[in-house]
C-alpha atoms as a PDB file:
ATOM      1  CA  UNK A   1     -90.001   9.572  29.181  1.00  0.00           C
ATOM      2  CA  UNK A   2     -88.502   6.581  27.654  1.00  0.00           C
ATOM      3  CA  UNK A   3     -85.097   4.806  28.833  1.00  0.00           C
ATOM      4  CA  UNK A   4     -83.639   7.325  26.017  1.00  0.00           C
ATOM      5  CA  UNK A   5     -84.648  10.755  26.767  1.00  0.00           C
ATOM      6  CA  UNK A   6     -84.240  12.221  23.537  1.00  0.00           C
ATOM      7  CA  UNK A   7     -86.679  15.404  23.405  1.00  0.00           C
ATOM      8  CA  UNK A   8     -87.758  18.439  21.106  1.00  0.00           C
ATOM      9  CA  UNK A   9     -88.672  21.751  20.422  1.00  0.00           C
ATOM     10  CA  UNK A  10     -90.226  24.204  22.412  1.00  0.00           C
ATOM     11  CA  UNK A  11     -92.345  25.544  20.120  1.00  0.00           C
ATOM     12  CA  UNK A  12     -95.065  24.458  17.307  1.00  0.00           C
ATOM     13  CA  UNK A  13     -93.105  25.903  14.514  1.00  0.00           C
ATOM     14  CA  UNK A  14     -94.050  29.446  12.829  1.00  0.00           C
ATOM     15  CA  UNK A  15     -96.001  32.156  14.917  1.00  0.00           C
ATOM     16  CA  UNK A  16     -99.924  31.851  15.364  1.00  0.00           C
ATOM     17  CA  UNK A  17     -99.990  27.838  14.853  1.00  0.00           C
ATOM     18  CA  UNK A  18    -101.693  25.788  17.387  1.00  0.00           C
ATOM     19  CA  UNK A  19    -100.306  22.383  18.217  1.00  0.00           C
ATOM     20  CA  UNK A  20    -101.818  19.020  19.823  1.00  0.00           C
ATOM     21  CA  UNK A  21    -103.814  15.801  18.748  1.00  0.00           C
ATOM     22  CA  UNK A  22    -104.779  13.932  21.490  1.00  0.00           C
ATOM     23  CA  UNK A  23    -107.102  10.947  22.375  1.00  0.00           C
ATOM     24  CA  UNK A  24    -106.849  11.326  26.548  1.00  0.00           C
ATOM     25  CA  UNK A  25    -109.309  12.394  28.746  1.00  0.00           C
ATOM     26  CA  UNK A  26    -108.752  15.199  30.795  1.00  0.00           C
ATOM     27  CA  UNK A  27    -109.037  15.600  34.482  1.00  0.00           C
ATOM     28  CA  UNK A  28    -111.241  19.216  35.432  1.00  0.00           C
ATOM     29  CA  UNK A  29    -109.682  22.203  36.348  1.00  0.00           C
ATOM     30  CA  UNK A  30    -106.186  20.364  35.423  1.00  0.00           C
ATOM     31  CA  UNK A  31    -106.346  19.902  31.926  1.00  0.00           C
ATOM     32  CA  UNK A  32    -108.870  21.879  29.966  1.00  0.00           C
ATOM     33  CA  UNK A  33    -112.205  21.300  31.173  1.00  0.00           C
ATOM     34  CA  UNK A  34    -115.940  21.413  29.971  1.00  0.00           C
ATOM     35  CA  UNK A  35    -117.452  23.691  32.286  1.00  0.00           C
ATOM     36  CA  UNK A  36    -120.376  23.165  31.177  1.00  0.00           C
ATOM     37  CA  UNK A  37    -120.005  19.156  32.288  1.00  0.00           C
ATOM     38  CA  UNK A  38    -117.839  18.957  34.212  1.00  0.00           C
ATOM     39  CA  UNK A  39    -115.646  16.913  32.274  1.00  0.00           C
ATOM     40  CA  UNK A  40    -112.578  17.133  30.455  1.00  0.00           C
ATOM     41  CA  UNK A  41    -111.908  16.945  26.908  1.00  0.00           C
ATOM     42  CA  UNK A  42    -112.088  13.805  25.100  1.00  0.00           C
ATOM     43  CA  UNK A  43    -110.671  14.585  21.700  1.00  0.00           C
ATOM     44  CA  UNK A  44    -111.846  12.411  19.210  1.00  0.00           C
ATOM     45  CA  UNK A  45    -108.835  11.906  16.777  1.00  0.00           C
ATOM     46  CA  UNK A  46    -105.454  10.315  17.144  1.00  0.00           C
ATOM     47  CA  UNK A  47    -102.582  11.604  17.762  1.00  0.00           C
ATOM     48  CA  UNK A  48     -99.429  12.372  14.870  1.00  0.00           C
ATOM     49  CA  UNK A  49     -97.049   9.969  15.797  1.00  0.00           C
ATOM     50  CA  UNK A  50     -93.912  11.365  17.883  1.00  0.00           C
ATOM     51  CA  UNK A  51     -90.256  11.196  16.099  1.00  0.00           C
ATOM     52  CA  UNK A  52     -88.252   7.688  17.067  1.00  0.00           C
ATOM     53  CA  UNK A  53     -84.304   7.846  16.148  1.00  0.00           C
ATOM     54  CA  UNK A  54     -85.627   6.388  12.630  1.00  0.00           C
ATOM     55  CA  UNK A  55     -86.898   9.270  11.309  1.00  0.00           C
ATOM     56  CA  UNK A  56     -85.050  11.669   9.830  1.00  0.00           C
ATOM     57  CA  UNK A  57     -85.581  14.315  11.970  1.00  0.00           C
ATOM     58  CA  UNK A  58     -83.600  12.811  14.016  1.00  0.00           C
ATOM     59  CA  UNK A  59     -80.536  14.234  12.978  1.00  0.00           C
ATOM     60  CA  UNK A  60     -82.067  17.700  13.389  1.00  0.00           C
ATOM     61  CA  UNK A  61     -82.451  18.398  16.940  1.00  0.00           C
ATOM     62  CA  UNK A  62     -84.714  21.783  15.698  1.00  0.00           C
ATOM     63  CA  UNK A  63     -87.225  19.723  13.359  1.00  0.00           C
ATOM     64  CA  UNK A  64     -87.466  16.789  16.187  1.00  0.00           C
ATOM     65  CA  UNK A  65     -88.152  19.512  18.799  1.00  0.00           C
ATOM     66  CA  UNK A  66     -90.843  20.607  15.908  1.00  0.00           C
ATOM     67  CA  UNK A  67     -92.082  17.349  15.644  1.00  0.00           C
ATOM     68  CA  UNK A  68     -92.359  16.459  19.277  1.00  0.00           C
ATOM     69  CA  UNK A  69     -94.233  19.885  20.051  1.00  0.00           C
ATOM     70  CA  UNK A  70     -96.877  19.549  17.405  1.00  0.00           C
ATOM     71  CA  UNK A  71     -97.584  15.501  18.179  1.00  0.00           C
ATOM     72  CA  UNK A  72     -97.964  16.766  22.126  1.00  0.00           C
ATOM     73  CA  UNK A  73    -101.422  17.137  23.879  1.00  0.00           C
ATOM     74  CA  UNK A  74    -100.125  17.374  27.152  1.00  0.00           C
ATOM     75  CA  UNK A  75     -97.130  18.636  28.955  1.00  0.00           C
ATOM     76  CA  UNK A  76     -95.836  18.182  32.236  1.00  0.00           C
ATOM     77  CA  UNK A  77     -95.175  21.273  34.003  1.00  0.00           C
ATOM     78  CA  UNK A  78     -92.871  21.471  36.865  1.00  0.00           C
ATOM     79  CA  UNK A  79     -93.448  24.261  39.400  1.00  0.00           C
ATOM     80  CA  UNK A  80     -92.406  25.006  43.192  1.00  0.00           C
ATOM     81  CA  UNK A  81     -94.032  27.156  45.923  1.00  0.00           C
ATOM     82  CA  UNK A  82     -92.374  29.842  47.606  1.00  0.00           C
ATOM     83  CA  UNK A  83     -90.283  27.913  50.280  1.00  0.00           C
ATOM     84  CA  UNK A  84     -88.950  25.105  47.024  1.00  0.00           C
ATOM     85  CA  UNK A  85     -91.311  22.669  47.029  1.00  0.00           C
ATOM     86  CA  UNK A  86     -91.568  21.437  43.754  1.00  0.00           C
ATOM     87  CA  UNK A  87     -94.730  20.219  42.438  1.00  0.00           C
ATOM     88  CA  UNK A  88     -95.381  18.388  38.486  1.00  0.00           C
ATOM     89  CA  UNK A  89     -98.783  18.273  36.953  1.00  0.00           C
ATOM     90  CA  UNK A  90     -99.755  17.090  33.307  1.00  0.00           C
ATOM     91  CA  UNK A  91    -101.601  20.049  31.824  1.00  0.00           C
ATOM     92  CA  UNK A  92    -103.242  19.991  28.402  1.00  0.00           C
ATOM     93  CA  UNK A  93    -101.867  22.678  26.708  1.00  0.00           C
ATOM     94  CA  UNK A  94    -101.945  24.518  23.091  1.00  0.00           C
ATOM     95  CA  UNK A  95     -98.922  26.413  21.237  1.00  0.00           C
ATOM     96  CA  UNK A  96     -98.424  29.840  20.003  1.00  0.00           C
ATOM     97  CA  UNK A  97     -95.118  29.887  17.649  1.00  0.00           C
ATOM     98  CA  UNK A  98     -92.308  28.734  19.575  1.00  0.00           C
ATOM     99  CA  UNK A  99     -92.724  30.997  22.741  1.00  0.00           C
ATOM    100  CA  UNK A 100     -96.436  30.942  23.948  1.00  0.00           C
ATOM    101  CA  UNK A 101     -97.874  27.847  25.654  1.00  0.00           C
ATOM    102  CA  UNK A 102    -101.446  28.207  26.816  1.00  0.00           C
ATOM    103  CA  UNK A 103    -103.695  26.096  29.196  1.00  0.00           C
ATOM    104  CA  UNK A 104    -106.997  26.966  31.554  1.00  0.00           C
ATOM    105  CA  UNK A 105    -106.888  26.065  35.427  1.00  0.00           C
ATOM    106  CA  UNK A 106    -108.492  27.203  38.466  1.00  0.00           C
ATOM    107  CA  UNK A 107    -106.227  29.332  40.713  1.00  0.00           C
ATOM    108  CA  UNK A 108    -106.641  27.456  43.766  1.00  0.00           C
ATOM    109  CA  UNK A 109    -104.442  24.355  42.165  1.00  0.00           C
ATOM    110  CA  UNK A 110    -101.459  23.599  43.350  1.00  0.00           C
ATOM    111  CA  UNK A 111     -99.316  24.321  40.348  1.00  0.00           C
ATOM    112  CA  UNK A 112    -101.838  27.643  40.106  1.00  0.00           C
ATOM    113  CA  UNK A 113    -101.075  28.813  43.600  1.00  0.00           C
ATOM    114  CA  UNK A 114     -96.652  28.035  43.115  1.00  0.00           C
ATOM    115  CA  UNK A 115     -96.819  29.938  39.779  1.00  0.00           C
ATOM    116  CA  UNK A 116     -98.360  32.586  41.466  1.00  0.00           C
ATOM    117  CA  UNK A 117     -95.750  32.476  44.539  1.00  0.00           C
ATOM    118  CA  UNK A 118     -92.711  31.684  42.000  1.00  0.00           C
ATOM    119  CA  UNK A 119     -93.203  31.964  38.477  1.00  0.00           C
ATOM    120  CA  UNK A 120     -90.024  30.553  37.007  1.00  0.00           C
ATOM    121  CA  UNK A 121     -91.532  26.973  35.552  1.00  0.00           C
ATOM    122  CA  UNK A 122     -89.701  23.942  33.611  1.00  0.00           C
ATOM    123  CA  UNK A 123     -92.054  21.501  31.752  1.00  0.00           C
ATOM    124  CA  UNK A 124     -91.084  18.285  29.537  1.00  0.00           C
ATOM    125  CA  UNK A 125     -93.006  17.341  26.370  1.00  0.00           C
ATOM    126  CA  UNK A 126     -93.169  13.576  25.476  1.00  0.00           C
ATOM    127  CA  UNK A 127     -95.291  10.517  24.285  1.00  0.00           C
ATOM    128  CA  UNK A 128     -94.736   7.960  27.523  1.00  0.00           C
ATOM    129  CA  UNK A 129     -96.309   4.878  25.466  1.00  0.00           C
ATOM    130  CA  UNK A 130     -93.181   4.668  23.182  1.00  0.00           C
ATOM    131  CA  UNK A 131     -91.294   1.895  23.631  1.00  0.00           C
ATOM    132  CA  UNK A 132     -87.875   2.105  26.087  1.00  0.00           C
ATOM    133  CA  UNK A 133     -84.963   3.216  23.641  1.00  0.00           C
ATOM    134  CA  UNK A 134     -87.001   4.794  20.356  1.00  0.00           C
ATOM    135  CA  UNK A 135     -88.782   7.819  22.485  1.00  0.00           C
ATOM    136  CA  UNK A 136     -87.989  11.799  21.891  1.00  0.00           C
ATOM    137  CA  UNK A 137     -88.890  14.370  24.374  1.00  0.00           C
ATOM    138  CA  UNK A 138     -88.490  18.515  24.869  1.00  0.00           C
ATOM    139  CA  UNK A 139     -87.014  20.024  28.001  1.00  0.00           C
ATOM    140  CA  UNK A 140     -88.768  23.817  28.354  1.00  0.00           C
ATOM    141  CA  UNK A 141     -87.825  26.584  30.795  1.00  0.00           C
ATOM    142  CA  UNK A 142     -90.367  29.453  30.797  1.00  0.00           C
ATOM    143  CA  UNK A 143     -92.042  31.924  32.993  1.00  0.00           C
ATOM    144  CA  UNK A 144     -95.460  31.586  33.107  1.00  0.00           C
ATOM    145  CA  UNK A 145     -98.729  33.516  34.754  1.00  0.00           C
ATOM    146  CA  UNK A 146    -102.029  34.683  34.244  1.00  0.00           C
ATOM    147  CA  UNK A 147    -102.973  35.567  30.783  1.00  0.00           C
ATOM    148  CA  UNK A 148    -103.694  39.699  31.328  1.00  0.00           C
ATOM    149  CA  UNK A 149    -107.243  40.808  31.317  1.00  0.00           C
ATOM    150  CA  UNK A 150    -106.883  42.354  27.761  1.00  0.00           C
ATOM    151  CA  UNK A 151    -104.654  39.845  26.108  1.00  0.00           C
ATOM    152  CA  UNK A 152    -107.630  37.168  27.423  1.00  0.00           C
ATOM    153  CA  UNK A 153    -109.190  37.334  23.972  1.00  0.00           C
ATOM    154  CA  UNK A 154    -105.939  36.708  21.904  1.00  0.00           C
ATOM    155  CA  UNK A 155    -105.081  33.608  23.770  1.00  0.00           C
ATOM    156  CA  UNK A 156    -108.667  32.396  23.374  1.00  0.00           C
ATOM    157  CA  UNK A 157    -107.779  32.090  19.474  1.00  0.00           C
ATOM    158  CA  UNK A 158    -105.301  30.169  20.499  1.00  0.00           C
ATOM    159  CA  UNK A 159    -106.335  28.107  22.979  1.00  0.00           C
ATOM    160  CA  UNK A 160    -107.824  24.917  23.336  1.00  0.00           C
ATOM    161  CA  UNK A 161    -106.477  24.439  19.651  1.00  0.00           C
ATOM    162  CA  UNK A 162    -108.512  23.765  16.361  1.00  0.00           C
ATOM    163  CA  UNK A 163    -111.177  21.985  15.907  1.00  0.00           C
ATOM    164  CA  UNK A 164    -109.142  18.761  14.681  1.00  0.00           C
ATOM    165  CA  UNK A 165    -107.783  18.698  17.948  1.00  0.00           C
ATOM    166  CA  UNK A 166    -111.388  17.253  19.098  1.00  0.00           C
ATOM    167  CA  UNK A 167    -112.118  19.534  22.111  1.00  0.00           C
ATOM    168  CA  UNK A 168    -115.291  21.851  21.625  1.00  0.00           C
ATOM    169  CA  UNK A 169    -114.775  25.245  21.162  1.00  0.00           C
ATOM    170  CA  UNK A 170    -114.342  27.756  24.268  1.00  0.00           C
ATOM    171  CA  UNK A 171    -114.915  31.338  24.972  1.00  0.00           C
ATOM    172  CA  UNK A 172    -113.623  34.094  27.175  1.00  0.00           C
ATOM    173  CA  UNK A 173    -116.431  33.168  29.498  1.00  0.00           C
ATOM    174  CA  UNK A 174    -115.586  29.830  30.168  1.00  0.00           C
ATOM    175  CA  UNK A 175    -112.232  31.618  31.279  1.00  0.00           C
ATOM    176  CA  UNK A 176    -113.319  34.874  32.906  1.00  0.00           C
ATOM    177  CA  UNK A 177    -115.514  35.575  36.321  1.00  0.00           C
ATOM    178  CA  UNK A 178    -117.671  34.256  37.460  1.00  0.00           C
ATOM    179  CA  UNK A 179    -116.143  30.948  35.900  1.00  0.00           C
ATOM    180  CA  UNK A 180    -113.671  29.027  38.191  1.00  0.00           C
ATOM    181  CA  UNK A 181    -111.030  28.292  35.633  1.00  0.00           C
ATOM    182  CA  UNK A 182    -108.832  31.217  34.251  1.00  0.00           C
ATOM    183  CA  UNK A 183    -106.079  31.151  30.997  1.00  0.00           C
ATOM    184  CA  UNK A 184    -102.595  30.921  31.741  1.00  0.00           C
ATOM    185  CA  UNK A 185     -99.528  31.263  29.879  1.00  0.00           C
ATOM    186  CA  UNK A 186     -96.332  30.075  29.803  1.00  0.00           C
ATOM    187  CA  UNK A 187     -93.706  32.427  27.571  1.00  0.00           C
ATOM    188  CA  UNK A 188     -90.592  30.115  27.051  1.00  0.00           C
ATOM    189  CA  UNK A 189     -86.874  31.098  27.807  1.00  0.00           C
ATOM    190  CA  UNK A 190     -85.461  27.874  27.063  1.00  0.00           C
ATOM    191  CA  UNK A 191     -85.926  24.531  24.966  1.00  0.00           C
ATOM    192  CA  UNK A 192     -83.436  21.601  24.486  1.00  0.00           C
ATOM    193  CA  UNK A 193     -83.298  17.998  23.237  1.00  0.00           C
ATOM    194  CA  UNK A 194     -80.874  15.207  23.932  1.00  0.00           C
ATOM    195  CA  UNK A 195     -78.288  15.535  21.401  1.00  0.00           C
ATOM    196  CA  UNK A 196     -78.512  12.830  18.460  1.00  0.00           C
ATOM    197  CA  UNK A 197     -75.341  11.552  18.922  1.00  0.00           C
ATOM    198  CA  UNK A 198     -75.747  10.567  22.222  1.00  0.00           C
ATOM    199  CA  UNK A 199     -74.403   7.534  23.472  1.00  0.00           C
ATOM    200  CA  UNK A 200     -70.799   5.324  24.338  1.00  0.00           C
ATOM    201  CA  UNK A 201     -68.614   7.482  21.764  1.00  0.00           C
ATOM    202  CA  UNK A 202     -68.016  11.144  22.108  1.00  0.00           C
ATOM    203  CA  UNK A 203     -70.602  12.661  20.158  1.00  0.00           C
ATOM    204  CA  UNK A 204     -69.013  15.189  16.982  1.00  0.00           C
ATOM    205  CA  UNK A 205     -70.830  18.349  17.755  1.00  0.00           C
ATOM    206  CA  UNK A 206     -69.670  17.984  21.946  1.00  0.00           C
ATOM    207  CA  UNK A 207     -67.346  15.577  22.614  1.00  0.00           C
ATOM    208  CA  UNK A 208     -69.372  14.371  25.221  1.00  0.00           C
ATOM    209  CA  UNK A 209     -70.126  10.790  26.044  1.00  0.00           C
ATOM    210  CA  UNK A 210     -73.347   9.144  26.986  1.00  0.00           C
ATOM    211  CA  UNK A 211     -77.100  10.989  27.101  1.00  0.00           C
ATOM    212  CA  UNK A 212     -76.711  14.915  27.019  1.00  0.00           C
ATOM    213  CA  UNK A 213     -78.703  18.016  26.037  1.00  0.00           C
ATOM    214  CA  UNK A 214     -78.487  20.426  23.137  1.00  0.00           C
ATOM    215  CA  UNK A 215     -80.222  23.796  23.076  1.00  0.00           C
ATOM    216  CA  UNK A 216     -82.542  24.086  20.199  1.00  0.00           C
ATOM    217  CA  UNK A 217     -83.988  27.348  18.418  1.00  0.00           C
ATOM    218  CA  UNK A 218     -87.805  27.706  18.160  1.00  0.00           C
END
């Protein structure tokens, strides 16, 4: 994240929307892959530009959280194995409403194999190419798993996103035996932003000094 941490939402907004415009490629069985070709996606627009402390979401720590989530592609999710090893992988991801996050990996990854030891996750949401001082970011606590064998189809609607997006379209069988890669879903607990007023003065809303979070509602 940028030297200013400032992040967003946890969610996409309203129930059933699908966030993410992206331009990166994806790494297989990390990101989303192309079974079919072994590649990752390539989506083929640009991404909505994330929030800087000009706009005027800015002042709204729940519509920059908003913001952030439906400009994001990718997320970094933060995992540990059973002993407390922690472990952070960039995982392209889609959104369900302000609670589901979706991606598709292979259980033998690392972050696959900790969820499955400890599922209690944290994962970060931000645009790294802002400049230092004008980026916003979302801090997410969740608990994620695999997606049940008969909810499979639901988060198939959801996931890898629509077709603006620029991935192709997917199907339960590029997530179901005898594929390698399998959905997963994260069901957040928790989402906060840095606080607006952070900085050298006590902010109003805290009375805290210098770069600290506030909980926002999805």
């Amino acid at each position: 994240m940028t030297a200013r941490r400032h992040s967003s939402r946890t969610s996409n907004g309203s129930s059933g929307r699908t966030t993410g415009i992206g331009n990166a490629t994806a790494i297989p069985g990390e990101y989303g892959p192309d079974p079919a070709t072994s590649r990752g996606f390539r989506p083929a627009v640009a991404s909505p530009r994330m929030p800087t402390p000009a706009d005027e979401t800015d002042t709204d720590p729940d519509a920059t959280a908003r913001a952030v989530l439906d400009a994001a592609v990718y997320l970094t999710l933060a995992t540990a194995d059973a002993e407390g090893r922690p472990w952070s992988t960039p995982v392209y991801f889609a959104a369900e409403g302000g609670r589901h996050l979706y991606w598709m990996s292979s259980p033998d990854r690392a972050h696959s194999r900790n969820i499955a030891a400890r599922p209690e996750v944290a994962a970060s949401v931000f645009d790294s190419t802002q400049p230092p001082g004008t980026g916003r970011g979302l801090y997410l606590a969740a608990t994620a798993g695999l997606v049940p064998d008969d909810e499979v189809a639901h988060g198939m609607t959801v996931y890898p996103g629509p077709p603006e997006r620029g991935a192709r379209r997917m199907t339960v069988a590029d997530v179901t035996p005898p594929s390698p890669y399998r959905l997963y879903r994260a069901v957040v607990t928790g989402a906060w932003v840095l606080c607006p007023d952070s900085g050298r003065n006590p902010c109003a809303a805290h009375g805290l000094r210098g770069d600290h979070r506030t909980p926002v509602t999805l």
